[in-house]
N, C-alpha and C. Protein backbone atom coordinates (compact mmCIF):
# COMPACT_ATOMS: atom_id res chain seq x y z
N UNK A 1 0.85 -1.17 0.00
CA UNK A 1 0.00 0.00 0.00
C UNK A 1 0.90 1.23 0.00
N UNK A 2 0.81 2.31 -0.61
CA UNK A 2 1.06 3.31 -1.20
C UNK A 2 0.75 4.50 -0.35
N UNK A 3 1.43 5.17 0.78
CA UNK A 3 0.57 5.85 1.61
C UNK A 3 0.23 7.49 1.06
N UNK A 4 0.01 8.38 0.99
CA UNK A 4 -0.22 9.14 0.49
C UNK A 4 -1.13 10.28 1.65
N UNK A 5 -0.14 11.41 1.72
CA UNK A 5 -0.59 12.41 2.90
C UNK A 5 -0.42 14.12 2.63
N UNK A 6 -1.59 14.53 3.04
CA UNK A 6 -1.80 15.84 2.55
C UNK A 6 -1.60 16.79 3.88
N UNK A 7 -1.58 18.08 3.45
CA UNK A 7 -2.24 18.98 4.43
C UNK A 7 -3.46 19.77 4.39
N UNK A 8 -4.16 19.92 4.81
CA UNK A 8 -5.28 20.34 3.99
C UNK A 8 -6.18 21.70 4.98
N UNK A 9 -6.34 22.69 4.74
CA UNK A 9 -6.82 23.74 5.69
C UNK A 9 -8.33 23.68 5.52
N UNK A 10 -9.19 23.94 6.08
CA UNK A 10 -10.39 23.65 6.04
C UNK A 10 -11.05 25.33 6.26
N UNK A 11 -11.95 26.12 6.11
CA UNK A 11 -12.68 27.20 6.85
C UNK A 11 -13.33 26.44 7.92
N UNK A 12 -13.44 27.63 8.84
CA UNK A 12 -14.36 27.44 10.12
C UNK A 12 -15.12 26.67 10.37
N UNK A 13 -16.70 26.91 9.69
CA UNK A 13 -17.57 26.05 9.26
C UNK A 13 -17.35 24.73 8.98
N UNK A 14 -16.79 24.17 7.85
CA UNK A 14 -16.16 23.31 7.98
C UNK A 14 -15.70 22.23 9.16
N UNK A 15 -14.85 22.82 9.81
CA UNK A 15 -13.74 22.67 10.93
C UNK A 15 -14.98 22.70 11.97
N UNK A 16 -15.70 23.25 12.33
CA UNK A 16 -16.70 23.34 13.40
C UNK A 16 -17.23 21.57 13.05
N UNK A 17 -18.14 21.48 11.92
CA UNK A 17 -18.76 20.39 11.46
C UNK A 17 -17.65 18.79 11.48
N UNK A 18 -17.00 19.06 11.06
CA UNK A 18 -15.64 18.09 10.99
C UNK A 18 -15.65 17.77 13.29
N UNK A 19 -15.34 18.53 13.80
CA UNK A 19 -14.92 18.58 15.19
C UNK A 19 -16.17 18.16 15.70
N UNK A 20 -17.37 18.45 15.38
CA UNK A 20 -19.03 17.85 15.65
C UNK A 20 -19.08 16.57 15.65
N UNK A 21 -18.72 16.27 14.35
CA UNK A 21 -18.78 14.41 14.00
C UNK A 21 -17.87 13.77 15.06
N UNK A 22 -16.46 14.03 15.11
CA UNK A 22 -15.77 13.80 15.98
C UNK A 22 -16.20 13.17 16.94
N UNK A 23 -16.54 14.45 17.85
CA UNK A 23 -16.82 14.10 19.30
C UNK A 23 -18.29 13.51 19.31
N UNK A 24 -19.29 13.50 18.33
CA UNK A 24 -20.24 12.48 18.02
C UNK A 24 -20.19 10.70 18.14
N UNK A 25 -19.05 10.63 17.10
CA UNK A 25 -18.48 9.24 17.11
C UNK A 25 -17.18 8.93 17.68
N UNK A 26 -16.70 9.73 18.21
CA UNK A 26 -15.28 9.44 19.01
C UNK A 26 -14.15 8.96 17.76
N UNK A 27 -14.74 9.10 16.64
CA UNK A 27 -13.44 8.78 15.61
C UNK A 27 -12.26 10.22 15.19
N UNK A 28 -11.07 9.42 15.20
CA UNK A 28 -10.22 10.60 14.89
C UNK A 28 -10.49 10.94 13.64
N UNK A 29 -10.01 12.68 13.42
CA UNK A 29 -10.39 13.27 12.91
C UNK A 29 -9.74 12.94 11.22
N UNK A 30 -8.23 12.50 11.58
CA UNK A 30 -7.50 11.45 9.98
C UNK A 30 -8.58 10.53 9.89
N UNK A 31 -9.24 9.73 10.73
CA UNK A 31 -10.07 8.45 10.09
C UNK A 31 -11.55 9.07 9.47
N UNK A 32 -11.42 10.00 10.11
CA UNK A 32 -12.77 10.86 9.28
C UNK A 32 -12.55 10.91 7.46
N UNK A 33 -11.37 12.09 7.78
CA UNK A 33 -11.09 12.01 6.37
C UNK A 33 -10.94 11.06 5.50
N UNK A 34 -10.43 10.28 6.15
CA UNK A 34 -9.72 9.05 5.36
C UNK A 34 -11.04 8.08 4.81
N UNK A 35 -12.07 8.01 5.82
CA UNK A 35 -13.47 7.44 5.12
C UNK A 35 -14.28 8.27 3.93
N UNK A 36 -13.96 9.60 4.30
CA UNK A 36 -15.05 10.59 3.35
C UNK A 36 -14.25 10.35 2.00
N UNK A 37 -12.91 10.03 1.91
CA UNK A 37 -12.13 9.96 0.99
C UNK A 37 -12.41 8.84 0.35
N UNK A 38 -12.78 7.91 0.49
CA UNK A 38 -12.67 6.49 0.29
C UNK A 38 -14.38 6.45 -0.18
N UNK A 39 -15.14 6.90 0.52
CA UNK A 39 -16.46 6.90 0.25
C UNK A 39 -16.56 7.97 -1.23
N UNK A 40 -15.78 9.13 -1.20
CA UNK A 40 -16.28 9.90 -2.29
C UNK A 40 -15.93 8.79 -3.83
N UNK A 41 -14.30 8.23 -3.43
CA UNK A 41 -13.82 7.42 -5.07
C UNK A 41 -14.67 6.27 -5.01
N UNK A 42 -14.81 5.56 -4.06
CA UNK A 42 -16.52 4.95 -4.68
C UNK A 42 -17.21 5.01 -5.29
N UNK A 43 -17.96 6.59 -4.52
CA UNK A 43 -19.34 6.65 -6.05
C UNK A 43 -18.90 7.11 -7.02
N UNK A 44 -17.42 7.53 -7.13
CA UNK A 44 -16.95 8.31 -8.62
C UNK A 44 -17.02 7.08 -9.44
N UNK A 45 -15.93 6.18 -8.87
CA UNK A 45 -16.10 4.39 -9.93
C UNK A 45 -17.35 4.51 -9.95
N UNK A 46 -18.58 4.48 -9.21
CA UNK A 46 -19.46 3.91 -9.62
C UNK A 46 -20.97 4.87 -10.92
N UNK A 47 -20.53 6.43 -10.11
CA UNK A 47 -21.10 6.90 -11.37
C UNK A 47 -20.29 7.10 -12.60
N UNK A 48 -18.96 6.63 -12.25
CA UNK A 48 -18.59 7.01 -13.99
C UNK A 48 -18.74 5.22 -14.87
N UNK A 49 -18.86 4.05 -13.90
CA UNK A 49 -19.50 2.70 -14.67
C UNK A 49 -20.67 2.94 -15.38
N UNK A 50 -21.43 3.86 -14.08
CA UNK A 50 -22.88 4.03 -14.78
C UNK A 50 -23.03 4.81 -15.86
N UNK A 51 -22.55 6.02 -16.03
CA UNK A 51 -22.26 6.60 -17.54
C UNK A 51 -21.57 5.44 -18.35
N UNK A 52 -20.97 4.83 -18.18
CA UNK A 52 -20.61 3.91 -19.87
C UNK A 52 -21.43 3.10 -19.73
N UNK A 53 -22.20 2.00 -19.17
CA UNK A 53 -23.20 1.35 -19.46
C UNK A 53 -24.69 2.18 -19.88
N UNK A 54 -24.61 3.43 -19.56
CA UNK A 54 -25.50 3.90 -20.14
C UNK A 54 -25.13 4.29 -21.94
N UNK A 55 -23.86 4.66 -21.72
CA UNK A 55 -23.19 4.98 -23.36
C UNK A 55 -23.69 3.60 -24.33
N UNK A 56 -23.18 2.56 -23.14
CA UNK A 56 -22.85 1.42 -23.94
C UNK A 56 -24.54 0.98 -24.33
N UNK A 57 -25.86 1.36 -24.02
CA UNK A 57 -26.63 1.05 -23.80
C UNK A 57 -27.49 1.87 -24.60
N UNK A 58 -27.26 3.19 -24.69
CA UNK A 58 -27.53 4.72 -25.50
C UNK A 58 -26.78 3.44 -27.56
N UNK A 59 -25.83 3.44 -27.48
CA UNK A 59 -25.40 2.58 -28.47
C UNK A 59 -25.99 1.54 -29.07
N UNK A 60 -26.33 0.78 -28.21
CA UNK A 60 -27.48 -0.67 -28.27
C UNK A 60 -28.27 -0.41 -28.78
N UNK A 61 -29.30 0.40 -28.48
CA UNK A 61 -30.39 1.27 -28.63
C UNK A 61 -30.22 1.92 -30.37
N UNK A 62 -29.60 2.71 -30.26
CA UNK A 62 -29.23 3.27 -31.82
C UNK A 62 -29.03 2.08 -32.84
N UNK A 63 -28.07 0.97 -32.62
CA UNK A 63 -27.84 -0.13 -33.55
C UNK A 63 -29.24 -0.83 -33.68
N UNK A 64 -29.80 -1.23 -32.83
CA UNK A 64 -31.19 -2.25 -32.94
C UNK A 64 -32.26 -1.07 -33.82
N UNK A 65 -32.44 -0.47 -33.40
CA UNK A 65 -33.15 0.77 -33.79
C UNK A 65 -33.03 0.61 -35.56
N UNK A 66 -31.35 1.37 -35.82
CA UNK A 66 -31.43 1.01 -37.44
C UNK A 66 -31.65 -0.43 -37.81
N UNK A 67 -31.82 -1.52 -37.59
CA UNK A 67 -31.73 -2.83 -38.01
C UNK A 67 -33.43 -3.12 -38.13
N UNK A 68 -33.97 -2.37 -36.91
CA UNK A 68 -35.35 -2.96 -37.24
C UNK A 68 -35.89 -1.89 -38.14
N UNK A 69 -35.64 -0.72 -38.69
CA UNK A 69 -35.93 0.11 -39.83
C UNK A 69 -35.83 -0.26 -41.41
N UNK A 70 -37.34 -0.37 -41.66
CA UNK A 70 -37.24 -0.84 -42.87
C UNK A 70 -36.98 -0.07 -44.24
């Protein structure tokens, strides 16, 4: 595994909300990030699968389309 570490400044707001969850769930504030991080490239894989099966599907659609045109 490949570790990979930032610094990252946050505004207030932010930083208020971030320090909320915290002491909500008692998780440190790196494992915070480190889930929101992990959770965001998730749905990216998963909405950018869903755009090409829709491409791939948008495609399908067009080919059957001309074939059944008489």
């Amino acid at each position: 595994m490949r570790m990979v570490t930032c610094s990252t400044r946050l505004y207030e707001p932010e930083n208020e909300k971030l320090l909320k969850i915290k002491e909500e769930t008692g998780i440190c504030i790196s494992s915070l990030i480190r889930e929101a991080v992990c959770d965001y490239l998730e749905t990216k894989e998963g909405i950018q699968a869903k755009q090409i099966d829709d491409c791939f599907f948008q495609d399908y659609e067009e080919t059957s389309t001309e074939v059944s045109s008489p």
